[in-house]
Protein backbone atom coordinates (compact mmCIF):
# COMPACT_ATOMS: atom_id res chain seq x y z
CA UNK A 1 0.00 0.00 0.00
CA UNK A 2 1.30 3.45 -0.63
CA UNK A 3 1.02 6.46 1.63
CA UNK A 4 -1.60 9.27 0.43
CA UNK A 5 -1.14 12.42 1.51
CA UNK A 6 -4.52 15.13 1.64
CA UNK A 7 -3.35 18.89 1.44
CA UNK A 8 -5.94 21.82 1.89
CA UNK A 9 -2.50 23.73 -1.19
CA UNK A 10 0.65 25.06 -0.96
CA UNK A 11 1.62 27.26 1.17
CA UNK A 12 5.26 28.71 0.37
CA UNK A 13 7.11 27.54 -2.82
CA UNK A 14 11.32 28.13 -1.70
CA UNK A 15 13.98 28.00 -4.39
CA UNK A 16 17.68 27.92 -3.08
CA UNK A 17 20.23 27.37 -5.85
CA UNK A 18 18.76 23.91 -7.99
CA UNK A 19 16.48 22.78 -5.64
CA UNK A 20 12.81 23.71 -5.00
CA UNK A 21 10.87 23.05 -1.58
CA UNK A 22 7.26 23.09 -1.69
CA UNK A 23 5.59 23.02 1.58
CA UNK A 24 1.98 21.90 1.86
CA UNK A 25 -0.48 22.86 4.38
CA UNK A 26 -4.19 21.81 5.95
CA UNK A 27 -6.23 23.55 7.20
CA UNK A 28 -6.72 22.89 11.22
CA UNK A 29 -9.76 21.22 12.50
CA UNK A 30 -9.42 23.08 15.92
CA UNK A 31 -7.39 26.37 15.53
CA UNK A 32 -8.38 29.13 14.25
CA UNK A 33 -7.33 32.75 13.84
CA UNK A 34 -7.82 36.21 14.46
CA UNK A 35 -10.71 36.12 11.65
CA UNK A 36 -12.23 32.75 13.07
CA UNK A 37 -11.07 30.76 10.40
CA UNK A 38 -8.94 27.95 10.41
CA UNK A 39 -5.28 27.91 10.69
CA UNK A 40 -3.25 26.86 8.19
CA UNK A 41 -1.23 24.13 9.66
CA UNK A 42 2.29 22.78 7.91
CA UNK A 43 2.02 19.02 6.97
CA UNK A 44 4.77 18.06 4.03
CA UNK A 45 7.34 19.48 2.18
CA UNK A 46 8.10 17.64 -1.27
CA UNK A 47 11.53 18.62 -2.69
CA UNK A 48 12.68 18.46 -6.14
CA UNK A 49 15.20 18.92 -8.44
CA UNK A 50 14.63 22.28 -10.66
CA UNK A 51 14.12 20.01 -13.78
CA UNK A 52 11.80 17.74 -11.75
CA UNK A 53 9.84 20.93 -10.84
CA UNK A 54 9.23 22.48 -14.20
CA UNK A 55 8.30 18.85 -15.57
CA UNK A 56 5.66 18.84 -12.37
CA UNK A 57 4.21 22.27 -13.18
CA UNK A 58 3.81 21.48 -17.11
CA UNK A 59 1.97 17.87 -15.87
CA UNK A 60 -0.24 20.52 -13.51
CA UNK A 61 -0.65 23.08 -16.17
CA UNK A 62 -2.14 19.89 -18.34
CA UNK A 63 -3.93 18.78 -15.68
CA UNK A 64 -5.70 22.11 -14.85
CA UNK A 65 -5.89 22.26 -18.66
CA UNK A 66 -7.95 19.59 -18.86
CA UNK A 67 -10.39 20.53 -15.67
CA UNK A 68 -11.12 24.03 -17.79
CA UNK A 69 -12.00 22.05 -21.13
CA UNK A 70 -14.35 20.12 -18.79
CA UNK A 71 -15.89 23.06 -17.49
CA UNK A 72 -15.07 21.75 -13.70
CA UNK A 73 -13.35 25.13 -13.04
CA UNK A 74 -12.68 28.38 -14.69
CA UNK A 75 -9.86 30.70 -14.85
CA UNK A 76 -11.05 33.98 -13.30
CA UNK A 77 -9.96 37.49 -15.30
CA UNK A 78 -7.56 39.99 -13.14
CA UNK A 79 -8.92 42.44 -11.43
CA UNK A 80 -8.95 45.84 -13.39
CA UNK A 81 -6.12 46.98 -10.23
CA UNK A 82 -4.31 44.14 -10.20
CA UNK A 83 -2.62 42.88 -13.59
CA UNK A 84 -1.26 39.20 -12.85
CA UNK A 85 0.60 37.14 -15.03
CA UNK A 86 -1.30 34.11 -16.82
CA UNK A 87 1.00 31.53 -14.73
CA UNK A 88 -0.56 33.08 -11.71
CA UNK A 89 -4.36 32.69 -12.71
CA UNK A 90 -6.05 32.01 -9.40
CA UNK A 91 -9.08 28.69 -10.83
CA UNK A 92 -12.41 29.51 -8.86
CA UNK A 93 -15.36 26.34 -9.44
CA UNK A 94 -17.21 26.74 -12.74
CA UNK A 95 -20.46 27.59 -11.26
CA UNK A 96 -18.95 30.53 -8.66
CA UNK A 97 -20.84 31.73 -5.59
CA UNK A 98 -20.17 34.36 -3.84
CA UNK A 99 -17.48 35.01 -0.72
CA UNK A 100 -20.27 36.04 1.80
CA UNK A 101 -22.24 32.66 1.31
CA UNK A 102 -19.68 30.14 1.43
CA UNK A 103 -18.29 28.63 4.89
CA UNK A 104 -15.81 29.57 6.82
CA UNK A 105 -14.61 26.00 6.19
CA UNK A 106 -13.91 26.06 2.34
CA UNK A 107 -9.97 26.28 1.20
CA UNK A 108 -8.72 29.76 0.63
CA UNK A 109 -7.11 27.81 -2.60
CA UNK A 110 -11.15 27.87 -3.95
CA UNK A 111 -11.94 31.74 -2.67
């Protein structure tokens, strides 16, 4: 059997010389913060190579790729303020609802 590991997203992406460190985070079933929302707790850190990164993000990319052509998620536009670049697209569910209705509960990766 082989270990599976649940993450809530990433919380810090580190690059020292050619290595990458990706930490991943939850989100804590008991603490919470200032706001009253759940702490986001460290779990894992996965560490690659630089090549072994960029091969990782172009398998995401694809991935993600294929959730869009599926119509499971959307890429949301930049805000007229903030100009992001396309590698930074934040992917909100296809059929969005608004931040005041959803739970305190739901993964700031999905805001």
């Amino acid at each position: 059997m082989h270990a599976e590991i649940y993450t809530d997203g990433v919380e810090e992406v580190t690059i020292g010389g050619s290595i990458v460190r990706v930490d991943l985070i939850s989100l804590s079933p008991t603490e919470r913060d200032a706001n009253n929302a759940p702490k986001k707790v460290f779990r894992q850190r996965l560490i690659f190579s630089v090549e072994s990164f960029a091969n990782s993000v172009e398998v995401m990319q694809n991935a993600l790729q294929g959730l869009v052509d599926a119509g499971v998620v959307q890429r949301s536009r930049p805000r007229a303020s903030i100009v992001a670049p396309q590698a930074n697209a934040r992917v909100e569910p296809a059929s969005p609802v608004s931040d005041n209705s959803r739970s305190p509960n739901v993964s700031t990766n999905f805001r």
